[in-house]
Protein backbone atom coordinates (compact mmCIF):
# COMPACT_ATOMS: atom_id res chain seq x y z
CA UNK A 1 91.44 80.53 84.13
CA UNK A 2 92.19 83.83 83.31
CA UNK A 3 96.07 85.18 84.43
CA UNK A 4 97.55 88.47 84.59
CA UNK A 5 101.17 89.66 85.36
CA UNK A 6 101.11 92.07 88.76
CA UNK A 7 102.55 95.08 87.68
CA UNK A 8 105.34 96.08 90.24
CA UNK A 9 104.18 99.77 90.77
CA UNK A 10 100.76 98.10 92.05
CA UNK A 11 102.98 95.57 94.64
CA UNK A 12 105.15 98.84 95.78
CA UNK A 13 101.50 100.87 96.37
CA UNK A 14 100.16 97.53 97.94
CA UNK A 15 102.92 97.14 100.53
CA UNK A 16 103.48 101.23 101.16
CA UNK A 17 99.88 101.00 101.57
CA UNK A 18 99.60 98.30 104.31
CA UNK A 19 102.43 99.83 106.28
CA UNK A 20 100.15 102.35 107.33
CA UNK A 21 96.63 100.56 107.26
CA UNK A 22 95.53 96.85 108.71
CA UNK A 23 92.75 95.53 106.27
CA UNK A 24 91.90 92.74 109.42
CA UNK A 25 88.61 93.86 110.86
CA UNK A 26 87.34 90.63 112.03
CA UNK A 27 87.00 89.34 115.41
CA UNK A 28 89.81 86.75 114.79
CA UNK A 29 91.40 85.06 111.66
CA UNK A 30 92.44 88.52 110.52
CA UNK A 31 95.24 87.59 108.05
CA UNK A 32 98.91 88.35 108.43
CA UNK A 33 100.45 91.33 106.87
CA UNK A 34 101.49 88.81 103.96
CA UNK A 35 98.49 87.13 103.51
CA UNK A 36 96.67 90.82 103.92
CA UNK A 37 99.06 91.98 101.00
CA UNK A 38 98.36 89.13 98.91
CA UNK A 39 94.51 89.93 99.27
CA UNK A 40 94.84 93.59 98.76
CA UNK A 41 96.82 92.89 95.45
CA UNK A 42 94.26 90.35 94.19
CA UNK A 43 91.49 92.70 94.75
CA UNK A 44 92.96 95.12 92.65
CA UNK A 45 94.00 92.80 90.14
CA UNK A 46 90.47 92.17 89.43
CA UNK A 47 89.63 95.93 89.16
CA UNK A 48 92.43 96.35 86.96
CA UNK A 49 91.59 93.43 84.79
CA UNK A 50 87.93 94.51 84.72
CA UNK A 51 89.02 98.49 83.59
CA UNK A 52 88.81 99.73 87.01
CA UNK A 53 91.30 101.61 88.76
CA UNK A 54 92.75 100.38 91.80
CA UNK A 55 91.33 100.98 95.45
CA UNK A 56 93.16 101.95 98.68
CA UNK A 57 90.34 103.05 100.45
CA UNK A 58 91.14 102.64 104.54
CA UNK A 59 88.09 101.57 106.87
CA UNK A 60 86.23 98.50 106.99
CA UNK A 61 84.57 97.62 103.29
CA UNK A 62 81.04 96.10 104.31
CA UNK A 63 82.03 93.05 103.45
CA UNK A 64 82.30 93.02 99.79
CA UNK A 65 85.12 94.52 97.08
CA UNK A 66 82.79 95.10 94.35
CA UNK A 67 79.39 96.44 93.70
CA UNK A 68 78.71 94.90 90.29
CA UNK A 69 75.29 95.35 88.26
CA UNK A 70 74.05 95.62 92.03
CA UNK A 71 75.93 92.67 93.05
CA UNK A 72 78.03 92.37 96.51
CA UNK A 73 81.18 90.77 94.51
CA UNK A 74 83.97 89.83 97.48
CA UNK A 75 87.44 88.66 96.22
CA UNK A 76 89.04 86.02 97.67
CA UNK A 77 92.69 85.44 96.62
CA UNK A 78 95.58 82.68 97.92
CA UNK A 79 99.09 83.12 97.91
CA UNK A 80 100.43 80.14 96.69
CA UNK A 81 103.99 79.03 95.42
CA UNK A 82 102.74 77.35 92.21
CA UNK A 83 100.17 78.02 89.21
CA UNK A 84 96.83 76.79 90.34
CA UNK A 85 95.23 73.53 89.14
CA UNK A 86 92.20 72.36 88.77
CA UNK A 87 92.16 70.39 92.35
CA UNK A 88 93.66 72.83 94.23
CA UNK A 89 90.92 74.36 97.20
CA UNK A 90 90.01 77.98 98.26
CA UNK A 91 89.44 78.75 101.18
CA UNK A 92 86.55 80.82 102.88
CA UNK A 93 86.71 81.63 106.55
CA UNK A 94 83.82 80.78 107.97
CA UNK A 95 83.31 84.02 110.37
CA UNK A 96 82.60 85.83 106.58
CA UNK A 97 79.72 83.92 106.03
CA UNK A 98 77.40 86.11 107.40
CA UNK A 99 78.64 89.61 105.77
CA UNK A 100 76.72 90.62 102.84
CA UNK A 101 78.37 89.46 99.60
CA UNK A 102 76.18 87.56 97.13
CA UNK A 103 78.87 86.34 95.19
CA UNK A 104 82.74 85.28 95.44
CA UNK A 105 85.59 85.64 92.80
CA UNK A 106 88.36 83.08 94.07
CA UNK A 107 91.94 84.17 92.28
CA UNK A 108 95.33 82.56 93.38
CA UNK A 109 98.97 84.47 93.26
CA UNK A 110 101.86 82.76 92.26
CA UNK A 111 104.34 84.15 94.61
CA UNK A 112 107.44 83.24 92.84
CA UNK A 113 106.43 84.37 89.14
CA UNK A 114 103.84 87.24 90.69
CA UNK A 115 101.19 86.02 88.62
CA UNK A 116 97.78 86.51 89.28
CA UNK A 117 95.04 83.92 88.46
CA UNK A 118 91.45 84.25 88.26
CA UNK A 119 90.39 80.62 89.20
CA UNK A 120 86.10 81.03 89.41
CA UNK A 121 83.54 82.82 90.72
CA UNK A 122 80.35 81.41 92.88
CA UNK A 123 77.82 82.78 94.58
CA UNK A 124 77.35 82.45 98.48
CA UNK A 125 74.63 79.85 98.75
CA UNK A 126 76.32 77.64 96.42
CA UNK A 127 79.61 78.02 98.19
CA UNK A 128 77.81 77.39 101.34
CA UNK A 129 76.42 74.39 99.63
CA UNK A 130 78.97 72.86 97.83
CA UNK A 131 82.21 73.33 100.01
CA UNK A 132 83.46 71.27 102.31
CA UNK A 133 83.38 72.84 105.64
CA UNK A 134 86.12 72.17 108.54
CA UNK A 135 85.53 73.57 111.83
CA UNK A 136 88.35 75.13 113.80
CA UNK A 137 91.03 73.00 115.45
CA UNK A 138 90.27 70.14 112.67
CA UNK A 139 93.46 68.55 111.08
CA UNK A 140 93.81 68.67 107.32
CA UNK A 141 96.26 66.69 105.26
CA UNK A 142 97.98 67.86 102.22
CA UNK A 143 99.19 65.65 98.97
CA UNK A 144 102.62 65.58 100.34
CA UNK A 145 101.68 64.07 103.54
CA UNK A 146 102.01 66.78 105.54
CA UNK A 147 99.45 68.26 108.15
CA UNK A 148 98.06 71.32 109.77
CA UNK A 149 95.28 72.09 112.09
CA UNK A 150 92.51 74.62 111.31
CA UNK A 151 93.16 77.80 112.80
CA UNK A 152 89.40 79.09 112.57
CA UNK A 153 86.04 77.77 110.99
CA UNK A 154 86.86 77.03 107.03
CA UNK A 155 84.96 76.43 103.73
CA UNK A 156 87.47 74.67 101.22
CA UNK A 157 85.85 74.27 97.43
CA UNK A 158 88.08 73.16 94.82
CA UNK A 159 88.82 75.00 91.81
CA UNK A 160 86.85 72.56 89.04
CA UNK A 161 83.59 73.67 91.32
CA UNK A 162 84.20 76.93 90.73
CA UNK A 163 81.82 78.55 87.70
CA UNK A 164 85.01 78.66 85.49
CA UNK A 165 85.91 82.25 83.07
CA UNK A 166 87.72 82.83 80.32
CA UNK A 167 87.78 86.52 79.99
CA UNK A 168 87.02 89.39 82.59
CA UNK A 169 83.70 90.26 80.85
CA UNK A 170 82.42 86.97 82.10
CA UNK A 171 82.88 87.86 85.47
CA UNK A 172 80.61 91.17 84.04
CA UNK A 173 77.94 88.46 82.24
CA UNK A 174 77.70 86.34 85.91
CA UNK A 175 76.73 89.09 87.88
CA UNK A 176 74.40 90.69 85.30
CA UNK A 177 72.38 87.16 84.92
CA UNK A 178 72.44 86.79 89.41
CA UNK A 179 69.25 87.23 90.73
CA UNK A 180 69.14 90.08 93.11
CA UNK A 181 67.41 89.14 96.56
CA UNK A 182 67.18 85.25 95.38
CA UNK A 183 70.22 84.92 97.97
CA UNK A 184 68.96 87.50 100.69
């Protein structure tokens, strides 16, 4: 995994940022502020680690973050309270499935240390293929014994299924070697 301190000046633009603008243009599941925050900052987390310079461009994005050797890149990034593991899941909503992103990068944030983590990257038909999918209302159970019920229609693929990087170029390499159209 590759992991990255969040600068602070890019959490202060994050949050002055959503204040004004609700990233949420689905027709449910939209994200809390918090969990919108926490995907704004891991989207630009990426950019930054790949030399790019942040983006807080308002409007709905197509569906994608990224437009990388002509690939539809979407990041995906969990707030979590820990460092990620190897066994730990991301989650895909299922109402994304359909948008037009040919690959995912799947990042966790630590939100206690404010690290950022990139955990993977896969494309759609093999997340499609591989995850396990829960439709809403189902109940899932944690380690700790604990419980919650699906709030809306989710993919969950572990980390160790993820293809697995060890420096932002390979995220570069991946999308140069995809196939465009093989997933269209």
């Amino acid at each position: 995994m590759i992991s990255k301190q969040v600068p602070m000046w890019l959490k202060e633009q994050t949050w002055e940022y959503l204040q004004e603008n609700n990233m949420g243009q689905r027709h449910s599941a939209n994200g809390t502020k918090s969990q919108q925050y926490t995907g704004l900052l891991g989207e630009n987390m990426v950019r930054i680690m790949l030399g790019l310079k942040p983006s807080f461009i308002p409007g709905y994005d197509g569906g994608h973050d990224l437009l990388m050797n002509s690939v539809k890149v979407d990041v995906k990034t969990m707030g979590r309270h820990v460092d990620p593991k190897p066994e730990y899941v991301n989650n895909f909503i299922g109402y994304q499935k359909d948008l037009d992103a040919q690959m995912y990068i799947f990042c966790s944030m630590n939100k206690n240390t404010s690290i950022f983590f990139v955990c993977g990257l896969l494309t759609k038909i093999d997340l499609l293929d591989y995850a396990h999918f829960y439709p809403a209302g189902s109940i899932r159970y944690r380690d700790d014994d604990t419980s919650f019920r699906m709030k809306a229609p989710t993919y969950e693929i572990a980390n160790s299924s993820l293809i697995q990087l060890q420096t932002p170029t390979d995220i570069w390499a991946e999308t140069y070697y995809y196939e465009p159209g093989f997933l269209d």
